[in-house]
C-alpha atoms as a PDB file:
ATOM      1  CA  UNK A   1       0.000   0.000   0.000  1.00  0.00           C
ATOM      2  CA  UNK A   2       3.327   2.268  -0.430  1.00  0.00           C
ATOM      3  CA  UNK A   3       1.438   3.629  -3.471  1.00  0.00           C
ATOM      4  CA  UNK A   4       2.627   7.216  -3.345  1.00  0.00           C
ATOM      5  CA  UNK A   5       0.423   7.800  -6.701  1.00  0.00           C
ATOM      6  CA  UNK A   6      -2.935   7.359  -4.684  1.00  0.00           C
ATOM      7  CA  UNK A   7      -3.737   9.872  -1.704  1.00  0.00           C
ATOM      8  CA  UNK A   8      -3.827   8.389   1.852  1.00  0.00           C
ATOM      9  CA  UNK A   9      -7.470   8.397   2.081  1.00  0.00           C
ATOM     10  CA  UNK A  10      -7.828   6.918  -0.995  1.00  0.00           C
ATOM     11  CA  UNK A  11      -5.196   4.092   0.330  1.00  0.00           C
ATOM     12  CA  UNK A  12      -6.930   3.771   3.443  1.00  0.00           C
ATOM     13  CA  UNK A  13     -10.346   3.573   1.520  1.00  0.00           C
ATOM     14  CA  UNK A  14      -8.847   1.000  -1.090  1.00  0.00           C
ATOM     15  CA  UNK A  15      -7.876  -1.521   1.898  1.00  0.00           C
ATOM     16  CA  UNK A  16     -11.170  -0.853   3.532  1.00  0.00           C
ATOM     17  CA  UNK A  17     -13.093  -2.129   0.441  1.00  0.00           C
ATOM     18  CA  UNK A  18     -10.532  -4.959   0.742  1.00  0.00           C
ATOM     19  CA  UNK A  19     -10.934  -5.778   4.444  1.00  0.00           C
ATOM     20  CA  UNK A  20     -14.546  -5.769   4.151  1.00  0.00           C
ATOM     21  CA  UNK A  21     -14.394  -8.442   0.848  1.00  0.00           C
ATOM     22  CA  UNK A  22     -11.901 -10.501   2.650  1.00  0.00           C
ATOM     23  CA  UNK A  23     -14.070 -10.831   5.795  1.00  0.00           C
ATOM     24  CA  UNK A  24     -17.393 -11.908   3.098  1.00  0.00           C
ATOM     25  CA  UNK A  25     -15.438 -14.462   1.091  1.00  0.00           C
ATOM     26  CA  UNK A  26     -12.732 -15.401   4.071  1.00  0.00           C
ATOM     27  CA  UNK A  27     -13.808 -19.220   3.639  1.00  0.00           C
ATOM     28  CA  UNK A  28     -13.697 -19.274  -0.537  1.00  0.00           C
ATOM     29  CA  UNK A  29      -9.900 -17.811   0.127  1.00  0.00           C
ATOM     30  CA  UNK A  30      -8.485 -20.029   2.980  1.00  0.00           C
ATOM     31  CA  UNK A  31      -8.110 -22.878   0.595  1.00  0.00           C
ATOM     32  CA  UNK A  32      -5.374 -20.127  -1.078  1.00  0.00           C
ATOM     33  CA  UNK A  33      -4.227 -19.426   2.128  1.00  0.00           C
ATOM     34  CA  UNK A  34      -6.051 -16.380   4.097  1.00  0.00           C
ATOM     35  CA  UNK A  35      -6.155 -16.572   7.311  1.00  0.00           C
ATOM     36  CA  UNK A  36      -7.859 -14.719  10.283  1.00  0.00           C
ATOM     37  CA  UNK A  37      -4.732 -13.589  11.265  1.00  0.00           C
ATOM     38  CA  UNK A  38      -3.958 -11.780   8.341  1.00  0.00           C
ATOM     39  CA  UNK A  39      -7.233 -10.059   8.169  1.00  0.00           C
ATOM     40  CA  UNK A  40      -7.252  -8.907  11.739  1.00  0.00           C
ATOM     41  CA  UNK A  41      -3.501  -8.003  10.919  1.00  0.00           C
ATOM     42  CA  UNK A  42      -4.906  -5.539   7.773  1.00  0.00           C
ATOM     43  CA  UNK A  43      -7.678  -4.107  10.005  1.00  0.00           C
ATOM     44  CA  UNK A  44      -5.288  -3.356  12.560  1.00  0.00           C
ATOM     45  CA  UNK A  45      -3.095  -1.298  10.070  1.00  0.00           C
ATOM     46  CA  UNK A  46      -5.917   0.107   8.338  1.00  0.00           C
ATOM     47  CA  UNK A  47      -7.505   1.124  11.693  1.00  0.00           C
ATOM     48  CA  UNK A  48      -3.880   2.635  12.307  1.00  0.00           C
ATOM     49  CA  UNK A  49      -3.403   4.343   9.255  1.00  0.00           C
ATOM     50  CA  UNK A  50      -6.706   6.179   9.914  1.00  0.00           C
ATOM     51  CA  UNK A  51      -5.181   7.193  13.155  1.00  0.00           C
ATOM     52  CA  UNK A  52      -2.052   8.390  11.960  1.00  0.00           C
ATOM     53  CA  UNK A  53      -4.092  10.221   8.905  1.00  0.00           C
ATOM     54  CA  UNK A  54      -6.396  11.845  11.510  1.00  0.00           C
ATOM     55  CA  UNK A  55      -3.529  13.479  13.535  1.00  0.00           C
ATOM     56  CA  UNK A  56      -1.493  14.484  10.197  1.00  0.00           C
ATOM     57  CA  UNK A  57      -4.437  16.237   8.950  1.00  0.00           C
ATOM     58  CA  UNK A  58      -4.852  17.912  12.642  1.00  0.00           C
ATOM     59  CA  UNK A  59      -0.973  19.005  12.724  1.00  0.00           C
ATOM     60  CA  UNK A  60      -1.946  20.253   9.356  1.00  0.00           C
ATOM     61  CA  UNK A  61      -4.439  22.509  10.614  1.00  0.00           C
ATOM     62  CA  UNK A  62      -2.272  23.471  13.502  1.00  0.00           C
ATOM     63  CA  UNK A  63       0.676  24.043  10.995  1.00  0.00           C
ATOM     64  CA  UNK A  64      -1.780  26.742   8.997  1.00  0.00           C
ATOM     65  CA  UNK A  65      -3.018  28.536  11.861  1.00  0.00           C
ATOM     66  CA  UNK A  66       0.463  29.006  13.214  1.00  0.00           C
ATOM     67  CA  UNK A  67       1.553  30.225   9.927  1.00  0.00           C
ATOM     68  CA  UNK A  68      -1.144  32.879   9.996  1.00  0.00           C
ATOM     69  CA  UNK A  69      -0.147  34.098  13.186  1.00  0.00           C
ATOM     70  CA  UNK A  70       3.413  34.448  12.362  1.00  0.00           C
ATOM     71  CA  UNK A  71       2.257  36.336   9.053  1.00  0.00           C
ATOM     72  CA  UNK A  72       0.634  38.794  11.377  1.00  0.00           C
ATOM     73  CA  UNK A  73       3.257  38.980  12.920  1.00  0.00           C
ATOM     74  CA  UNK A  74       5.521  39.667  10.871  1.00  0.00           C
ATOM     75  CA  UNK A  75       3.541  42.063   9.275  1.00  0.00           C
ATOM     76  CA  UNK A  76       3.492  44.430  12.398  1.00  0.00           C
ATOM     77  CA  UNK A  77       6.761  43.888  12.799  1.00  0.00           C
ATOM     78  CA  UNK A  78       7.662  45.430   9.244  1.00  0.00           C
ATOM     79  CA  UNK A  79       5.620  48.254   9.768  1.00  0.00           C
ATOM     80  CA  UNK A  80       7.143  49.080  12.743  1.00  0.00           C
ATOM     81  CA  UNK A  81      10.519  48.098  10.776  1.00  0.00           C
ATOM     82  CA  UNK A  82       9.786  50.957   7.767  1.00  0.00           C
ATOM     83  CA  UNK A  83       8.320  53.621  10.856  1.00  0.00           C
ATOM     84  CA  UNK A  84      11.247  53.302  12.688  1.00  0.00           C
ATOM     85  CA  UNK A  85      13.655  53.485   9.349  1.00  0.00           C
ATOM     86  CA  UNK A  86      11.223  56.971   8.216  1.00  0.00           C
ATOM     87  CA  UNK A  87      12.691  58.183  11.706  1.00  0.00           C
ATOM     88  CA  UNK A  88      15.791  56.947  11.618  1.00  0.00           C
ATOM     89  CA  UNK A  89      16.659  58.996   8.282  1.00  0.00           C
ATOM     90  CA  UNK A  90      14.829  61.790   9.337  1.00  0.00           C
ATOM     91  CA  UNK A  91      16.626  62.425  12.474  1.00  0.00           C
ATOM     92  CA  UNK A  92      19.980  61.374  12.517  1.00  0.00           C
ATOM     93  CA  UNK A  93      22.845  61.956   9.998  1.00  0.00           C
ATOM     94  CA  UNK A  94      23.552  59.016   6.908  1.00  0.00           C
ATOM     95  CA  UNK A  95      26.763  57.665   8.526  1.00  0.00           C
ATOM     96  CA  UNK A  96      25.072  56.853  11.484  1.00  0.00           C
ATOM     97  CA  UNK A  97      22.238  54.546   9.952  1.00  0.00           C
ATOM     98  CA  UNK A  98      24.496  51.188  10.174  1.00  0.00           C
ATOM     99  CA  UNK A  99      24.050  51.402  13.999  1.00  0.00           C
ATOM    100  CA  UNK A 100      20.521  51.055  13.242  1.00  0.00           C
ATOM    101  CA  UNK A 101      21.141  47.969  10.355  1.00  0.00           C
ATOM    102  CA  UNK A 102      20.489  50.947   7.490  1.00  0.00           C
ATOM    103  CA  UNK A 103      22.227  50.028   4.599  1.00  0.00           C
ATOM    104  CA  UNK A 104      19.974  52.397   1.991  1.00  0.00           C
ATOM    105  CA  UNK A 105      22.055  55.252   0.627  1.00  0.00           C
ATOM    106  CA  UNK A 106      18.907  58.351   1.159  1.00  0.00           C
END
């Protein structure tokens, strides 16, 4: 199920369809060699790969909110960057803008 072509969920929803055939037909395919075992073993990963997918798509989420924030942030933080630079040049002599991180000529 390593298919990197196919989305999780549509993994996930591929080996449900499976699971649930297997568990119909689970006498027609022991004579070819399924077992309980191995269909308890693919719910068990399937029931863990919705898991995992659930908390991915959660620290998703999380990741995008925390990205907004530091947008904000960052966007208050350059306008107190270019206020500060207006005053900067306005008020002190050219030579003395590196102390402030200044590098602009006027």
């Amino acid at each position: 199920m390593a298919n990197k072509s196919k989305s999780y969920a549509k993994q996930i929803d591929d080996a449900q369809v499976m699971l649930a055939g297997l568990k119909s037909n689970i006498d027609a395919l022991a004579k070819r060699g399924m077992t309980a075992e191995f269909v308890a073993n693919l719910e068990t990963g399937t029931a863990n790969a919705i898991a995992q997918n659930n908390a991915q798509e959660k620290l998703k989420a999380d990741l995008k909110m925390a990205t907004a924030s530091l947008d904000a942030t960052l966007a208050t933080i350059q306008k107190a960057m270019s206020e500060a630079t207006k005053v900067v040049k306005l008020e002190l002599p050219q030579p003395q803008w590196k102390e402030f991180g200044i590098h602009a000529k006027k």
